[in-house]
PDB file of N, CA and C in Angstrom:
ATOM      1  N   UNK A   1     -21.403 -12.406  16.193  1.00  0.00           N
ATOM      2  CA  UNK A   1     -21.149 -12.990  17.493  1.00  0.00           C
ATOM      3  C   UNK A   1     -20.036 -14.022  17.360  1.00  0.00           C
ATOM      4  N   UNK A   2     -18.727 -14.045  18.145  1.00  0.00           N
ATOM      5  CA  UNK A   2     -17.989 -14.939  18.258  1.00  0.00           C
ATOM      6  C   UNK A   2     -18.596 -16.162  19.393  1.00  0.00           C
ATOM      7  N   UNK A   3     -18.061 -17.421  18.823  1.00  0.00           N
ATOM      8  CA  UNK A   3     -17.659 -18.477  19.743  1.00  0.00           C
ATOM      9  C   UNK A   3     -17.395 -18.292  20.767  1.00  0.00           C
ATOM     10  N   UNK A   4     -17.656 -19.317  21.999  1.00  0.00           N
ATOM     11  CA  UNK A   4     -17.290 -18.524  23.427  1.00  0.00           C
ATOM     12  C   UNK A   4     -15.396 -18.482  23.441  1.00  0.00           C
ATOM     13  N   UNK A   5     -15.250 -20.102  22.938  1.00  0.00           N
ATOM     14  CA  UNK A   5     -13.685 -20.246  22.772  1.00  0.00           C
ATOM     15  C   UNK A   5     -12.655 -19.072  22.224  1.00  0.00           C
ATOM     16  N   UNK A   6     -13.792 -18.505  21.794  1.00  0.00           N
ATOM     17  CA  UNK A   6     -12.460 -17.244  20.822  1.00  0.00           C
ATOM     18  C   UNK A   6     -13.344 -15.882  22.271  1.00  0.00           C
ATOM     19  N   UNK A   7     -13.707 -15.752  22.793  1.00  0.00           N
ATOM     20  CA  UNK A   7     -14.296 -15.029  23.852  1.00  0.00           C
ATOM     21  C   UNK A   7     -13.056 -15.308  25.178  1.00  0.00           C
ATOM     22  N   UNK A   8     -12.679 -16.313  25.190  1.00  0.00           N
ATOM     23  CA  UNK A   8     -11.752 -16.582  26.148  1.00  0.00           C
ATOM     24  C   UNK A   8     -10.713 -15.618  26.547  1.00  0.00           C
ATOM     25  N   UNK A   9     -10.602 -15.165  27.465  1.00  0.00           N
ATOM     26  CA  UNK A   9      -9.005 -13.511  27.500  1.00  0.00           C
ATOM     27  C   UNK A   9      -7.981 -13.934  28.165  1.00  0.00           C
ATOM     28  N   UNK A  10      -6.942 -13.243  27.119  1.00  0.00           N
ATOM     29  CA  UNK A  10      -5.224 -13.677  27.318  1.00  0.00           C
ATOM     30  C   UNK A  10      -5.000 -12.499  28.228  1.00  0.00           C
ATOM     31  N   UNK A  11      -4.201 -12.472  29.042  1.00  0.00           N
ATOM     32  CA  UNK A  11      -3.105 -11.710  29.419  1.00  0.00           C
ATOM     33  C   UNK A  11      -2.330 -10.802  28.518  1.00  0.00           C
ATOM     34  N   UNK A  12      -1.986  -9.994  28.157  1.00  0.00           N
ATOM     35  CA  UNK A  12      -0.970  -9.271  27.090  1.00  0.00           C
ATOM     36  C   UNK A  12      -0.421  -8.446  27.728  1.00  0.00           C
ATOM     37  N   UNK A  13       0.955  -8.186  27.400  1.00  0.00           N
ATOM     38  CA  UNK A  13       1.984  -7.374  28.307  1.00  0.00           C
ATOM     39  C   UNK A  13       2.328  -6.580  26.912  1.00  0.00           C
ATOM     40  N   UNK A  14       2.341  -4.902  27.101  1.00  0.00           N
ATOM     41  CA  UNK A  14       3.022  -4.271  25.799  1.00  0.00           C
ATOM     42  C   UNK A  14       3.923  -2.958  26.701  1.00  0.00           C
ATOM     43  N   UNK A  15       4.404  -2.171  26.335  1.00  0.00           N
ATOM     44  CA  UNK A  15       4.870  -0.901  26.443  1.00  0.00           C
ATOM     45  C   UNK A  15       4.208   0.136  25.796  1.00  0.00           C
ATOM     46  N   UNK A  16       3.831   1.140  26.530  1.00  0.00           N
ATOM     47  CA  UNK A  16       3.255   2.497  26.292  1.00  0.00           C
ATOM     48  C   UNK A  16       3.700   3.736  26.440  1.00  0.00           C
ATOM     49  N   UNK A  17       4.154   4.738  25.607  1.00  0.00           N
ATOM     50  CA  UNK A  17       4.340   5.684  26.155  1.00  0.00           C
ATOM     51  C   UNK A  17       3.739   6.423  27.822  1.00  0.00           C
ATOM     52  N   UNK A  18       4.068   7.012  28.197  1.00  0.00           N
ATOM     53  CA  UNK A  18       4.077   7.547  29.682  1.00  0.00           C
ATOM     54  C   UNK A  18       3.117   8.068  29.393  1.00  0.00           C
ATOM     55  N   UNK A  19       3.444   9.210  28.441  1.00  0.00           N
ATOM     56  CA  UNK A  19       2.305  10.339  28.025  1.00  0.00           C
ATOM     57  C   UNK A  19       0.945   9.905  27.815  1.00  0.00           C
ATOM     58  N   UNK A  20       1.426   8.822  26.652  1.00  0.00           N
ATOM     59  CA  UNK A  20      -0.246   8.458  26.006  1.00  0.00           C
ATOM     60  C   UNK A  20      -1.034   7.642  27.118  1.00  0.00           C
ATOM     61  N   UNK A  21      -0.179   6.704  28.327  1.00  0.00           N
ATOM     62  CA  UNK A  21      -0.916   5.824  29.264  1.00  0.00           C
ATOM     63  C   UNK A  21      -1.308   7.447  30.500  1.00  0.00           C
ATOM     64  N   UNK A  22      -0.410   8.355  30.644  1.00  0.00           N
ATOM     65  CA  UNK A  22      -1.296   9.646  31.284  1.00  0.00           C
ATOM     66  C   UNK A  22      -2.867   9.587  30.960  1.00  0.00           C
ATOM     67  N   UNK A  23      -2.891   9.782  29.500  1.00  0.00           N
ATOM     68  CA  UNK A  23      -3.808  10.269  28.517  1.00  0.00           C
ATOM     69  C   UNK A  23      -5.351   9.479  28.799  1.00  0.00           C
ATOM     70  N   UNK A  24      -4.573   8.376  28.613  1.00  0.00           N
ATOM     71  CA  UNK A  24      -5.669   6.769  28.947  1.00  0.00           C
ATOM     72  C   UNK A  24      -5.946   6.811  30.253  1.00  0.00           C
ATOM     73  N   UNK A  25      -5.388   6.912  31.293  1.00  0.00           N
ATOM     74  CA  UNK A  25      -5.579   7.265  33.201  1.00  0.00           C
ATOM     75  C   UNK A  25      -6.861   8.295  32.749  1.00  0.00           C
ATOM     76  N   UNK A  26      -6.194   9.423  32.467  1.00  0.00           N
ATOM     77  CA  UNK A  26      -7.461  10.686  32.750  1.00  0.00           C
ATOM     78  C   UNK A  26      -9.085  10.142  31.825  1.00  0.00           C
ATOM     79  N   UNK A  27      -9.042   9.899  30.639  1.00  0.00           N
ATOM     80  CA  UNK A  27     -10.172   9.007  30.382  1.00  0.00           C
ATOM     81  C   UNK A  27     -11.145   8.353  31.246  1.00  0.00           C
ATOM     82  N   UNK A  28     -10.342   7.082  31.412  1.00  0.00           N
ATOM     83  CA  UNK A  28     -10.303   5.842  32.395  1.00  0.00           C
ATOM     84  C   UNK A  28     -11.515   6.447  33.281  1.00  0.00           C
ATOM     85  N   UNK A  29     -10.593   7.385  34.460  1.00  0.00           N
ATOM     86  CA  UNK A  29     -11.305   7.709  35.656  1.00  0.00           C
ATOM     87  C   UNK A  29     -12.298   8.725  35.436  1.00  0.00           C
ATOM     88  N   UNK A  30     -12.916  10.051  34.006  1.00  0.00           N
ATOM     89  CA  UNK A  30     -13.429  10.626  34.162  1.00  0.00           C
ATOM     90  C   UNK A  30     -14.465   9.379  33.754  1.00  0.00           C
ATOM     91  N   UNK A  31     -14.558   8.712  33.157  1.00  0.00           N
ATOM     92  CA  UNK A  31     -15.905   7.373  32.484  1.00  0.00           C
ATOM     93  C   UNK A  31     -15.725   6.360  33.460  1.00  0.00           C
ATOM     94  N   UNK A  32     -14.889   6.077  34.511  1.00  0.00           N
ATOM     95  CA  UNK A  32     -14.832   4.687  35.630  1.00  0.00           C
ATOM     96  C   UNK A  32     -15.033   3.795  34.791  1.00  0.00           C
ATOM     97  N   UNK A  33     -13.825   3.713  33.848  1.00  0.00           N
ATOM     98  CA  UNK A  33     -14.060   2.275  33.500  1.00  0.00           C
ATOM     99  C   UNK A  33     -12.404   1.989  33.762  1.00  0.00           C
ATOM    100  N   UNK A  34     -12.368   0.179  33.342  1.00  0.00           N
ATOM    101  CA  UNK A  34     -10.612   0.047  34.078  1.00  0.00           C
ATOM    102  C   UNK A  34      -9.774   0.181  32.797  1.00  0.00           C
ATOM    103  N   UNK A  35      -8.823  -0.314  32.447  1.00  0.00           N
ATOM    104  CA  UNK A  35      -7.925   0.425  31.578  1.00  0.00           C
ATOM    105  C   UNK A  35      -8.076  -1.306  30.433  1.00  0.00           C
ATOM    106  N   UNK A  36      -8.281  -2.130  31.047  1.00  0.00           N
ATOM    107  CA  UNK A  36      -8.616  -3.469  30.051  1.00  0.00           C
ATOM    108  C   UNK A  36      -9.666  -3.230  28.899  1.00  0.00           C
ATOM    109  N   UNK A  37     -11.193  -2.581  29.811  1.00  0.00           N
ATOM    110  CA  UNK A  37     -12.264  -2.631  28.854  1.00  0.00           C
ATOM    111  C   UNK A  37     -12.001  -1.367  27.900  1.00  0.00           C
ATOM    112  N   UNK A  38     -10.963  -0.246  28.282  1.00  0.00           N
ATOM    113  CA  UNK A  38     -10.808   1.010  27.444  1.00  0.00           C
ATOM    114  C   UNK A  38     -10.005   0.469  26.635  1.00  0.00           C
ATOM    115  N   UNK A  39      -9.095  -0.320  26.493  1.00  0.00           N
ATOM    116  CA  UNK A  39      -8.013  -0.816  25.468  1.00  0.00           C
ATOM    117  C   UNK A  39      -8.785  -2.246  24.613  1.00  0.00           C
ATOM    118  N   UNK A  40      -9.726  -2.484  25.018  1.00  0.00           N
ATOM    119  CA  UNK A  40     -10.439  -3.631  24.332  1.00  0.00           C
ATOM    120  C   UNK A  40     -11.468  -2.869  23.469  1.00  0.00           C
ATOM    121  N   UNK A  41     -11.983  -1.820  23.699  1.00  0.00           N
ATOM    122  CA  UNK A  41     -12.570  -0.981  22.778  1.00  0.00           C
ATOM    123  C   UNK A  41     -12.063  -0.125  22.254  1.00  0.00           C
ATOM    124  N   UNK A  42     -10.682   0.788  22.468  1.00  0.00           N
ATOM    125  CA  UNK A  42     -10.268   1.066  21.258  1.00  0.00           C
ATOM    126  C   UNK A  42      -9.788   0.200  20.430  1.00  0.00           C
ATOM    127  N   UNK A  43      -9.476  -0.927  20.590  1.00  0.00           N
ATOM    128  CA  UNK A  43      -8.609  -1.555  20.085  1.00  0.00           C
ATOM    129  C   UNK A  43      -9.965  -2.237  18.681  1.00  0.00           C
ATOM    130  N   UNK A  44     -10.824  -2.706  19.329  1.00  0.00           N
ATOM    131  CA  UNK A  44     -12.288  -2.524  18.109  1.00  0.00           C
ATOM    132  C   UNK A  44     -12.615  -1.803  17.577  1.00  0.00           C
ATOM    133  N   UNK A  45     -12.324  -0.392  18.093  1.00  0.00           N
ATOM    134  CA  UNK A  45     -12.494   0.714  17.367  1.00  0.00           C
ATOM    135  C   UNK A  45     -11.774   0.744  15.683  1.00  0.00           C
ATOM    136  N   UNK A  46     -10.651   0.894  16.464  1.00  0.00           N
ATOM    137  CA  UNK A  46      -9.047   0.866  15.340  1.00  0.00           C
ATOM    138  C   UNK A  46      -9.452  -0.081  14.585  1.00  0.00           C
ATOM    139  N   UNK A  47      -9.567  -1.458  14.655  1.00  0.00           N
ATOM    140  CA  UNK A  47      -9.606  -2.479  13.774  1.00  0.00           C
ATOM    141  C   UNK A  47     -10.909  -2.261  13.009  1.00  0.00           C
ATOM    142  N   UNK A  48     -11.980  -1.754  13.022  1.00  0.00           N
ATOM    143  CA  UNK A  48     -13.564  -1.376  12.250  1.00  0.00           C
ATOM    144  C   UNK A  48     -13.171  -0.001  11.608  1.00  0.00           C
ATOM    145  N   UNK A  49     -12.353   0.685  11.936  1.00  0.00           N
ATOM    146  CA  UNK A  49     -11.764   2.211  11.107  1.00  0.00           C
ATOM    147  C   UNK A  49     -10.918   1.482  10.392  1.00  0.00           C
ATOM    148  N   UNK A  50     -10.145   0.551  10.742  1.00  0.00           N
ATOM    149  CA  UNK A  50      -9.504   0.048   9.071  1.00  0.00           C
ATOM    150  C   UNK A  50      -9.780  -0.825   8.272  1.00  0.00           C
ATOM    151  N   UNK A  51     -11.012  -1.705   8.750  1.00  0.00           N
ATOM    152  CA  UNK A  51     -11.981  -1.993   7.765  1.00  0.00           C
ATOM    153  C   UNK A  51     -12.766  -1.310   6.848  1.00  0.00           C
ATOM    154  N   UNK A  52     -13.167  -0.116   7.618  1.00  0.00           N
ATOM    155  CA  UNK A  52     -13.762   1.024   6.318  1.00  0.00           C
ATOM    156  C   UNK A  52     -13.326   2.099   5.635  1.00  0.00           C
ATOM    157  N   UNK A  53     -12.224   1.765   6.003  1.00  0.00           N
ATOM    158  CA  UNK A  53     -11.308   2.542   4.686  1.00  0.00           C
ATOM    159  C   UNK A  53     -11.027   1.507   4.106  1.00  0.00           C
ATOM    160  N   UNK A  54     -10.631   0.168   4.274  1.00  0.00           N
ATOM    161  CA  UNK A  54     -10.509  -0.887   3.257  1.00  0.00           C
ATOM    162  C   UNK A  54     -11.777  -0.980   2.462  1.00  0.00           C
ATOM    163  N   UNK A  55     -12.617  -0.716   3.093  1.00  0.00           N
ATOM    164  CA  UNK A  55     -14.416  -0.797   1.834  1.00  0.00           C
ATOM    165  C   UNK A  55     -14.644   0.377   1.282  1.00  0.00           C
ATOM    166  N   UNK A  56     -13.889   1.350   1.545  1.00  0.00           N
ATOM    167  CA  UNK A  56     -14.151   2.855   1.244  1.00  0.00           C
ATOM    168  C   UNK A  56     -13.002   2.670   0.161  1.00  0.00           C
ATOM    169  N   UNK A  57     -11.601   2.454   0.726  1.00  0.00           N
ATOM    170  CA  UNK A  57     -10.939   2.305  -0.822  1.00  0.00           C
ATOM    171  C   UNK A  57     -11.057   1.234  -2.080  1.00  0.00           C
ATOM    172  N   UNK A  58     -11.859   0.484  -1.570  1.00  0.00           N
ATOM    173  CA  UNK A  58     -12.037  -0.451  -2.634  1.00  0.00           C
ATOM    174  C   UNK A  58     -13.707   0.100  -3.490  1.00  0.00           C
ATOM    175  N   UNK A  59     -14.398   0.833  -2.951  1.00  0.00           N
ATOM    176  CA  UNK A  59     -15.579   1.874  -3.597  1.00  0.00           C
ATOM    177  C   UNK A  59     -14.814   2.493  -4.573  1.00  0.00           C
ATOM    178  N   UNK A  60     -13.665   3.281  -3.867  1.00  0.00           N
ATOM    179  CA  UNK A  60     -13.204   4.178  -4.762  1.00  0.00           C
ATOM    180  C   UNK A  60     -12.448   3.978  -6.128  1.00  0.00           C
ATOM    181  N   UNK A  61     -11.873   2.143  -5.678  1.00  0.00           N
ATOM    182  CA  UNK A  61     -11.159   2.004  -6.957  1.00  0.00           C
ATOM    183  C   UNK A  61     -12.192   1.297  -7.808  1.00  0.00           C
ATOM    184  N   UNK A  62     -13.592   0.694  -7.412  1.00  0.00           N
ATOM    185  CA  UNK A  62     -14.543   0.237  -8.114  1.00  0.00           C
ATOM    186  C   UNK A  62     -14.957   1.554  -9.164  1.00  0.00           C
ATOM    187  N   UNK A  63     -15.118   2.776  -8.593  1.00  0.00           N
ATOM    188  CA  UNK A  63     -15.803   3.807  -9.045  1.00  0.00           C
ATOM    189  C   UNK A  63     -15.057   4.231  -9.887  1.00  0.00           C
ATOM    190  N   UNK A  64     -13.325   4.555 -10.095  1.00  0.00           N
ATOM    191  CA  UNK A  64     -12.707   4.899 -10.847  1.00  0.00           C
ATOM    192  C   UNK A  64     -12.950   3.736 -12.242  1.00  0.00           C
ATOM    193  N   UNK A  65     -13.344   2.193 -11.996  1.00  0.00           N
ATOM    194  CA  UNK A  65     -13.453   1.539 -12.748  1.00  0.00           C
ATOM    195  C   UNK A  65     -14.465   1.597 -13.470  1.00  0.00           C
ATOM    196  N   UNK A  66     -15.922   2.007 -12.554  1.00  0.00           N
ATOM    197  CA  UNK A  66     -16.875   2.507 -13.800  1.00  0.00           C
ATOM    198  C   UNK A  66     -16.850   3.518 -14.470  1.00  0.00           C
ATOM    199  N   UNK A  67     -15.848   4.656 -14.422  1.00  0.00           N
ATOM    200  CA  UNK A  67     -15.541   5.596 -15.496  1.00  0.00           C
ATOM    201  C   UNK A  67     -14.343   5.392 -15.926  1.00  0.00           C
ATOM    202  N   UNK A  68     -14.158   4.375 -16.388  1.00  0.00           N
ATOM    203  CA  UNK A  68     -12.982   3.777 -17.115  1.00  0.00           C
ATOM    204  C   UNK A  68     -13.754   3.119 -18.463  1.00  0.00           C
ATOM    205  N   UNK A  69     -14.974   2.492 -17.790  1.00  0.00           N
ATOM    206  CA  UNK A  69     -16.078   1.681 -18.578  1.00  0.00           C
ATOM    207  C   UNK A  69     -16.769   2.668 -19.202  1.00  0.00           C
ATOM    208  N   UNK A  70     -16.913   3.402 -18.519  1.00  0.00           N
ATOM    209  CA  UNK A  70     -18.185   4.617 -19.181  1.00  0.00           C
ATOM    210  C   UNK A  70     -17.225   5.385 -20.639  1.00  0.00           C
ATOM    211  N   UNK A  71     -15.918   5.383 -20.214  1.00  0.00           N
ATOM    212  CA  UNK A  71     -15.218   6.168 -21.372  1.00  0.00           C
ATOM    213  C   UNK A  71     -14.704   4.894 -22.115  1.00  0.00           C
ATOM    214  N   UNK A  72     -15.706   3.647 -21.747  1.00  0.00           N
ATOM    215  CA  UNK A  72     -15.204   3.253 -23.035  1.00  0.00           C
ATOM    216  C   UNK A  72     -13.544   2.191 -22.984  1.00  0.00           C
ATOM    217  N   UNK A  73     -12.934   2.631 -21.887  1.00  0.00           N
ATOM    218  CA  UNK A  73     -11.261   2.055 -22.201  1.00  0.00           C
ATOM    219  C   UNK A  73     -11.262   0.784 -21.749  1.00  0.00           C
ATOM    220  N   UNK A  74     -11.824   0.491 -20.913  1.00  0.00           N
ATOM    221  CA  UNK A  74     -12.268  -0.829 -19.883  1.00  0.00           C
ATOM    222  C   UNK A  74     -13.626  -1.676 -20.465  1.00  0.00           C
ATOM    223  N   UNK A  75     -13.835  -3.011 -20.118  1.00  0.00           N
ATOM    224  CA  UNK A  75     -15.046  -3.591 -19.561  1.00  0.00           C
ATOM    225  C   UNK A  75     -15.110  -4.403 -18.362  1.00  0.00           C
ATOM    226  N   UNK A  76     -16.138  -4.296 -17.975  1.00  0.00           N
ATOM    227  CA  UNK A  76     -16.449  -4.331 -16.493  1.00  0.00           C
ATOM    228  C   UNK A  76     -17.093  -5.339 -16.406  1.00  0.00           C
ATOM    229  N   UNK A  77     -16.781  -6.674 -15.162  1.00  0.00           N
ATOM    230  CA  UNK A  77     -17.442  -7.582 -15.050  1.00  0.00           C
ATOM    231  C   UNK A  77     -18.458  -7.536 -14.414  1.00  0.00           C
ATOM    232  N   UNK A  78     -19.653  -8.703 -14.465  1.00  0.00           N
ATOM    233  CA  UNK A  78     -20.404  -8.355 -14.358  1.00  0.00           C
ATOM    234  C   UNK A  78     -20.847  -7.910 -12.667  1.00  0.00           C
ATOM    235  N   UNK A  79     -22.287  -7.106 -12.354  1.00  0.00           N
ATOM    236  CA  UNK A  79     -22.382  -6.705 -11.562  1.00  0.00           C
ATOM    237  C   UNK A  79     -22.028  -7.785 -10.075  1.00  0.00           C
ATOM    238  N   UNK A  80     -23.074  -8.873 -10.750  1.00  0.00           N
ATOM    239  CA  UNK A  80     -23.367 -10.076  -9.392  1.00  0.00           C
ATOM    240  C   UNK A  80     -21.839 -10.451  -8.942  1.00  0.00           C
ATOM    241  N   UNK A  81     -21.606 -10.712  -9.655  1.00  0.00           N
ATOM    242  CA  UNK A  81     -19.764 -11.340  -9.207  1.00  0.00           C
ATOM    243  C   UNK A  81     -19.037 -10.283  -8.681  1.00  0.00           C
ATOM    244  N   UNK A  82     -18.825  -9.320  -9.125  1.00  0.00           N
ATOM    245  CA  UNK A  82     -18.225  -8.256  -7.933  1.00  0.00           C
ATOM    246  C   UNK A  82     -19.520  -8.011  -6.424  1.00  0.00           C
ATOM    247  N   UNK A  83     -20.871  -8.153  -6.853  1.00  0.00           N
ATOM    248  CA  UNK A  83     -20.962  -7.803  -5.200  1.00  0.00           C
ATOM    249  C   UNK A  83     -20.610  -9.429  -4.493  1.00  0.00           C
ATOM    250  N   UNK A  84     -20.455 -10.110  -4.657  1.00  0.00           N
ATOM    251  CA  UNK A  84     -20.390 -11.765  -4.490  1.00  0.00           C
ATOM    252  C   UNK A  84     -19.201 -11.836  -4.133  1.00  0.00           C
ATOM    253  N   UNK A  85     -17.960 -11.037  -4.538  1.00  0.00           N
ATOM    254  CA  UNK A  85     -16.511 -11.135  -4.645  1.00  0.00           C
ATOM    255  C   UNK A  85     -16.531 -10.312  -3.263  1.00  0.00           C
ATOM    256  N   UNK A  86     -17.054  -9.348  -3.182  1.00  0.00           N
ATOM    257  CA  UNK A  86     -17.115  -8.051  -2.047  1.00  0.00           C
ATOM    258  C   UNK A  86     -17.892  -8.820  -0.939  1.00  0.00           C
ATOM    259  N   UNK A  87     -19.082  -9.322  -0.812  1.00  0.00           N
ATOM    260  CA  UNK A  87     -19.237 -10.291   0.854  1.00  0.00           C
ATOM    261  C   UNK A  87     -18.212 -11.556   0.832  1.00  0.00           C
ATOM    262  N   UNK A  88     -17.506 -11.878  -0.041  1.00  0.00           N
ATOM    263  CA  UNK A  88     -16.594 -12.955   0.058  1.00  0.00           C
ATOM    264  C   UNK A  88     -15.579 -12.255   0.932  1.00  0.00           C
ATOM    265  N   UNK A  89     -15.254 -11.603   0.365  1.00  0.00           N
ATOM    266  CA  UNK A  89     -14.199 -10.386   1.157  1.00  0.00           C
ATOM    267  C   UNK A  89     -14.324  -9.703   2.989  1.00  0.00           C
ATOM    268  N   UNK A  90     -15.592  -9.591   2.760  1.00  0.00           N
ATOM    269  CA  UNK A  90     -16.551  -9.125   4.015  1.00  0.00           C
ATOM    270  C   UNK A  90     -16.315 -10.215   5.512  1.00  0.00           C
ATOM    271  N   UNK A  91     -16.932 -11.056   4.551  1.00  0.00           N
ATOM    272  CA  UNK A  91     -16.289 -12.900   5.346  1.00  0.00           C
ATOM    273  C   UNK A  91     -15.575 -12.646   6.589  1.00  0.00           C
ATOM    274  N   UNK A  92     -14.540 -12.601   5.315  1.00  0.00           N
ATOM    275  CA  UNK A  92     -13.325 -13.293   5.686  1.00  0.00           C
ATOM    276  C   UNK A  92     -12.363 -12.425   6.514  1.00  0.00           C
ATOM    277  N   UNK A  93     -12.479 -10.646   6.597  1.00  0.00           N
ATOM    278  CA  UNK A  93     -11.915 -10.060   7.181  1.00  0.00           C
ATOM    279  C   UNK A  93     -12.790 -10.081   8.815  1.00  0.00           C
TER     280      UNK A  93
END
């Protein structure tokens, strides 16, 4: 849950393709919603899809690291401090 202060809404002016704001109209009116709350949720959307590929690629380079360890070429710190390092991370994004 955010603060109400960060809850507060700006105005924002951008440019859109024709096509893609078509795209967003036909949406819009088949769900009746207005074109603010559809661009405020994709826009959460987008930003939580590139959070989990940021936790998904950082799995993957963890995982390449425990078979780095397993063969031996690497050592691996310990468990607690990487998950400790990873909600530090969590935080802050």
């Amino acid at each position: 849950m955010h603060p109400v202060a960060e809850l507060k809404k700006q105005q924002v002016g951008f440019r859109m393709p024709a096509y893609l704001l078509n795209k967003v109209d036909k949406v819009i009116q088949k769900y009746e919603i207005n074109r603010s709350e559809f661009l405020n949720e994709a826009t959460k959307t987008y930003l939580e899809t590139i959070k989990e590929e940021e936790v998904y690629g950082r799995l993957g380079e963890a995982m390449q690291e425990v078979k780095l360890a397993m063969d031996g070429k690497i050592q691996l710190k310990s468990a607690r401090f990487s998950i400790e390092e990873l909600k530090n991370e969590l935080k802050d994004s």
